[in-house]
C-alpha atoms as a PDB file:
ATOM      1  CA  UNK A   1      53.764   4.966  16.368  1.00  0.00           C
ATOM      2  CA  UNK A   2      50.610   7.322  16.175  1.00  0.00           C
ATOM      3  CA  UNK A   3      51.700   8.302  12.769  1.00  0.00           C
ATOM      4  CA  UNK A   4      52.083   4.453  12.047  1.00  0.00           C
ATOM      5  CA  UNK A   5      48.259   4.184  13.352  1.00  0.00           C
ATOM      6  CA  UNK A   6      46.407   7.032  11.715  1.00  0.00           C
ATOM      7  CA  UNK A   7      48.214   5.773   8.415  1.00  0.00           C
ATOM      8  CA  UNK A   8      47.050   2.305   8.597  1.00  0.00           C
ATOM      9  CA  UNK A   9      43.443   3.722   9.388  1.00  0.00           C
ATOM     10  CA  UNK A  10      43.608   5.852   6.810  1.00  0.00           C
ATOM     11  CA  UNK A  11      44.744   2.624   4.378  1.00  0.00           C
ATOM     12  CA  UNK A  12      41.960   0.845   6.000  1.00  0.00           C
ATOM     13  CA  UNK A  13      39.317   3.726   5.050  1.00  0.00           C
ATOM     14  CA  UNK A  14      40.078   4.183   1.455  1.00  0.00           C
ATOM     15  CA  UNK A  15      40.131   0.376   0.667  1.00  0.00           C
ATOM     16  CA  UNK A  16      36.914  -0.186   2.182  1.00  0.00           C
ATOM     17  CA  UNK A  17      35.029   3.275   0.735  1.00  0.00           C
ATOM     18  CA  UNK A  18      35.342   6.157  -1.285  1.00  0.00           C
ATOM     19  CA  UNK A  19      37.196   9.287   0.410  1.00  0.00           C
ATOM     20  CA  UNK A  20      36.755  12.592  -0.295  1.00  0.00           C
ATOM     21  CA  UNK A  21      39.769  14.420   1.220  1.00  0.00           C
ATOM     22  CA  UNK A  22      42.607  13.902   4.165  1.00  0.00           C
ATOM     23  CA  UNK A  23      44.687  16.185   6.030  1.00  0.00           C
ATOM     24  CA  UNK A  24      47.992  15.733   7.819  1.00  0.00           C
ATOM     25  CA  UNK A  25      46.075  15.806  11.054  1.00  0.00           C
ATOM     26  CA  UNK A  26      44.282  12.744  12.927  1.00  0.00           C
ATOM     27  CA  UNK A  27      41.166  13.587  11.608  1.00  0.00           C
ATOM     28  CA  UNK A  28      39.917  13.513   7.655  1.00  0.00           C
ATOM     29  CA  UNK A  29      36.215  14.632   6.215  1.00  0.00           C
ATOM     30  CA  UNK A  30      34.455  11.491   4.977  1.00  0.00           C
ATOM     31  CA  UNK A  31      31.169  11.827   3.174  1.00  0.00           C
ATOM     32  CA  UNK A  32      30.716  16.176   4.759  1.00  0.00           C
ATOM     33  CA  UNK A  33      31.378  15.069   8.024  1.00  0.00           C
ATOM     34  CA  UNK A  34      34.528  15.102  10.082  1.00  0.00           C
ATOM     35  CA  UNK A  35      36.197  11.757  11.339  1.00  0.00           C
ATOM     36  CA  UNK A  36      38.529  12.025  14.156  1.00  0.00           C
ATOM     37  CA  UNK A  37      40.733   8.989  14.672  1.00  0.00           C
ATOM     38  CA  UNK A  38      41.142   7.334  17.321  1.00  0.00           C
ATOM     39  CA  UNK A  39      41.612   3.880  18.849  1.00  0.00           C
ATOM     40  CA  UNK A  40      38.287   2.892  17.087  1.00  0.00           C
ATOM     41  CA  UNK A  41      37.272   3.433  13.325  1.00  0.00           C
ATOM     42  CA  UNK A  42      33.966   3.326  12.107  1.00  0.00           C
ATOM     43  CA  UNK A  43      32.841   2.833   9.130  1.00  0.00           C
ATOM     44  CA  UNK A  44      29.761   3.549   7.429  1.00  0.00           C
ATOM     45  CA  UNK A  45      28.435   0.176   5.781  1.00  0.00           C
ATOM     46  CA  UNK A  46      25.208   0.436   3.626  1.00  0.00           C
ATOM     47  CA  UNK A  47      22.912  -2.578   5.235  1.00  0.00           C
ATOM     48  CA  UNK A  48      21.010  -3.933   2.555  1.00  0.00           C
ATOM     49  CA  UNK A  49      22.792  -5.644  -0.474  1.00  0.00           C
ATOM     50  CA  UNK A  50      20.737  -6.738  -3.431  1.00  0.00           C
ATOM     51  CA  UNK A  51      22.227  -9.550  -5.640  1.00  0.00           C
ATOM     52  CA  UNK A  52      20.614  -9.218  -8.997  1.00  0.00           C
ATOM     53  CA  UNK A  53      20.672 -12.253 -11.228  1.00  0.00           C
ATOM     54  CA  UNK A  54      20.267 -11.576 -15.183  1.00  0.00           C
ATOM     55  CA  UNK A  55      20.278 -14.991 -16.492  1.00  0.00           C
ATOM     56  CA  UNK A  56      18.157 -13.073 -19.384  1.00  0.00           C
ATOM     57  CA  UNK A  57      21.420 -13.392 -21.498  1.00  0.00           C
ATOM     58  CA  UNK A  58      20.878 -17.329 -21.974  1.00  0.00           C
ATOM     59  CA  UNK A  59      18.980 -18.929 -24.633  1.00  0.00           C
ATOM     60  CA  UNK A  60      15.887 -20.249 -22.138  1.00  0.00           C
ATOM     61  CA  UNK A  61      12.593 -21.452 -22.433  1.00  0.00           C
ATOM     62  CA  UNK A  62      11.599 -20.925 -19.261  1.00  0.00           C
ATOM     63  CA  UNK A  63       7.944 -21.932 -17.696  1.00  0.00           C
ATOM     64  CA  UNK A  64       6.433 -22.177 -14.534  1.00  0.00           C
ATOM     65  CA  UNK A  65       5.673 -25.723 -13.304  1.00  0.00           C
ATOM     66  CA  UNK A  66       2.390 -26.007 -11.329  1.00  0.00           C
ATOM     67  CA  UNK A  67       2.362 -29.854 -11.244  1.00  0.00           C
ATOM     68  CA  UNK A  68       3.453 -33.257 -12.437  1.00  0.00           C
ATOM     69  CA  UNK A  69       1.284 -36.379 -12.676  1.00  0.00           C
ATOM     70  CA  UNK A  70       1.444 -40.165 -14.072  1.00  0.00           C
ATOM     71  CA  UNK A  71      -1.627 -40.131 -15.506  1.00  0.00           C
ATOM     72  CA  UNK A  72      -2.873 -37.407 -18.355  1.00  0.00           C
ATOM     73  CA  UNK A  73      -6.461 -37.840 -16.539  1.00  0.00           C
ATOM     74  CA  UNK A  74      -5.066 -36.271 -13.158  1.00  0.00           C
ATOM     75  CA  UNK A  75      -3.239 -33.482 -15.360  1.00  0.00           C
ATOM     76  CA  UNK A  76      -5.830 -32.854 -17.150  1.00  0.00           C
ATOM     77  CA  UNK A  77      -8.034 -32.131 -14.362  1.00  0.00           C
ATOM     78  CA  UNK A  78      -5.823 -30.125 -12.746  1.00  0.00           C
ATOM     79  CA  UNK A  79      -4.942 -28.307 -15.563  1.00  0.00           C
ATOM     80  CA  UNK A  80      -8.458 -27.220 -15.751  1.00  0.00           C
ATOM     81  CA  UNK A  81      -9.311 -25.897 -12.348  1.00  0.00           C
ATOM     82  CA  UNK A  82      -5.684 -23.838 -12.747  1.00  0.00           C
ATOM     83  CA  UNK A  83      -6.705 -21.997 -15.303  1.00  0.00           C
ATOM     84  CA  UNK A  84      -9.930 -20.951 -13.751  1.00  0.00           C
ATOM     85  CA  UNK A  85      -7.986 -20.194 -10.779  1.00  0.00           C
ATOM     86  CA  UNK A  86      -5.564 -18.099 -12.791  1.00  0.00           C
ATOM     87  CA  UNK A  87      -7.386 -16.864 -15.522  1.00  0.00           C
ATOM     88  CA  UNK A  88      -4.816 -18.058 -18.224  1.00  0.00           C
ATOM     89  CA  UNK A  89      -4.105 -20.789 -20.699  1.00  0.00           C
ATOM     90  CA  UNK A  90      -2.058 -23.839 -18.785  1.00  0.00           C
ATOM     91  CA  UNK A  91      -0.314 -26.333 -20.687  1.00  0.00           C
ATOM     92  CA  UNK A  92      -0.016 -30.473 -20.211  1.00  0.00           C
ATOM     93  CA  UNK A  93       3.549 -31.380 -21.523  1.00  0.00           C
ATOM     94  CA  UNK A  94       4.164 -35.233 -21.784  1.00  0.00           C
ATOM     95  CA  UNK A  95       8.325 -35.578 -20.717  1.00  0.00           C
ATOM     96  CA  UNK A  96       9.259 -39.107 -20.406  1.00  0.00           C
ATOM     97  CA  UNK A  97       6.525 -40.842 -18.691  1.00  0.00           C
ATOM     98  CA  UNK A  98       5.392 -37.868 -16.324  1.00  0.00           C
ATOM     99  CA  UNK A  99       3.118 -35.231 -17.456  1.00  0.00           C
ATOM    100  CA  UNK A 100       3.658 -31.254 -16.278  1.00  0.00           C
ATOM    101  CA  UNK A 101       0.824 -28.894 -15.926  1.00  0.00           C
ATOM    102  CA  UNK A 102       2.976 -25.469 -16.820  1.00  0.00           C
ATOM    103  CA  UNK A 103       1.532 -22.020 -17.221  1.00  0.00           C
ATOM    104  CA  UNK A 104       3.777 -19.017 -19.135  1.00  0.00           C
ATOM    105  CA  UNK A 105       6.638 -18.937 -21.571  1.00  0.00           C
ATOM    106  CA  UNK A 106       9.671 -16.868 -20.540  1.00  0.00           C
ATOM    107  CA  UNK A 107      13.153 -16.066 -22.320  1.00  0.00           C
ATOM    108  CA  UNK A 108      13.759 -13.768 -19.502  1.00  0.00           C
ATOM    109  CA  UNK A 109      14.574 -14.933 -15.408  1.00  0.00           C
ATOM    110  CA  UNK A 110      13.314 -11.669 -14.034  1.00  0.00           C
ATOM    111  CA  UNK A 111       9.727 -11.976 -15.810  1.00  0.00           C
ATOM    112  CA  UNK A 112       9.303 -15.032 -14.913  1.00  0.00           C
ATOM    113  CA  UNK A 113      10.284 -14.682 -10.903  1.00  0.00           C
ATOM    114  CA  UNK A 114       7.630 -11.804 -11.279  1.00  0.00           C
ATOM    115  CA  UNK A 115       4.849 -14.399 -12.514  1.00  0.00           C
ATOM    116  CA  UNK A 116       5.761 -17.077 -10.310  1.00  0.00           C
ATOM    117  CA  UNK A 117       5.076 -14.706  -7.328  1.00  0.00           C
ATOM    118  CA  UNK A 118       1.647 -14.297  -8.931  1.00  0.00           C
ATOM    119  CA  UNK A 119       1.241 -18.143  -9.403  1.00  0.00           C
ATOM    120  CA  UNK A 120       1.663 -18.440  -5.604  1.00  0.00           C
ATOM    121  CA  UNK A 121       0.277 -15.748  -4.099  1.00  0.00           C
ATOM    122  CA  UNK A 122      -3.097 -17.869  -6.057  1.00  0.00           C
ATOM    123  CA  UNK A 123      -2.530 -20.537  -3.904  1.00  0.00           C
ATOM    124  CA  UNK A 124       0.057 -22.677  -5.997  1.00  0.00           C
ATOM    125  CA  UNK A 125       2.572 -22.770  -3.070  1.00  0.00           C
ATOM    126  CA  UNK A 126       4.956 -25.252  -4.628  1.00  0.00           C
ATOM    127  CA  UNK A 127       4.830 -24.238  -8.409  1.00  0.00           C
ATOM    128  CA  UNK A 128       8.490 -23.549  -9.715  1.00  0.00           C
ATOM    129  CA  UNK A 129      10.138 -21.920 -12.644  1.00  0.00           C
ATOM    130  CA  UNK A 130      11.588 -24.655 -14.693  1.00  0.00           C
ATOM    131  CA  UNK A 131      13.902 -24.446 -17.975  1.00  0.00           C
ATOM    132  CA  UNK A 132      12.552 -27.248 -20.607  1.00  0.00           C
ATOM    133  CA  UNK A 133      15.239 -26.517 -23.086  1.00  0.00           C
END
């Protein structure tokens, strides 16, 4: 039965990480340290996992979307004071019957997560990044 235990541990430790070396004893060396078995196995879990999205392999046009408005007066306006604000050129794009106040032109996700953080952190809390292909 205790052989039937330390081999199901051991089963348990090389699915869930890599392994360096075993003996036929109830303890193996994991990582330069020694593991003795017992009722409880621990295992050593890394924390913090970072999902990385590369949506730069798409064909995008992507912007970031400061505002929409009705009427080209009120985009136009706004429009102006945003590019003081951000010291860039900001575009009025007629779609439909709405008109969006957009700053930047982006093929690639990551660039454009960058400069919306910038676009925020000047005080455009709900500016997105939007795709307008």
């Amino acid at each position: 039965m205790k052989t039937k235990f330390t081999l199901t541990c051991l089963a348990l430790l090389i699915s869930m990480t890599s392994y360096i070396s075993c003996t036929g004893d109830d303890y193996i060396e994991y990582e330069g340290e020694v593991v003795v078995l017992r009722d409880t196995v621990l295992v050593k879990i890394d924390s913090v996992v970072k999902e990385k999205r590369n949506i730069t392999l798409l064909k995008l046009k992507l912007v970031i979307q400061l505002a929409a408005f009705k009427e080209i007066n009120h985009a136009n306006s706004f429009a102006s004071v945003a590019k003081e604000n951000l010291k860039t050129d900001v575009d009025v794009k007629q779609i439909g019957d709405i008109y969006l106040v957009t700053v930047g032109s982006f093929s690639d996700g990551m660039k454009a997560e960058d400069y919306l953080m910038f676009v925020k952190a000047r005080g455009y809390d709900n500016a997105f990044i939007k795709n307008l292909e």
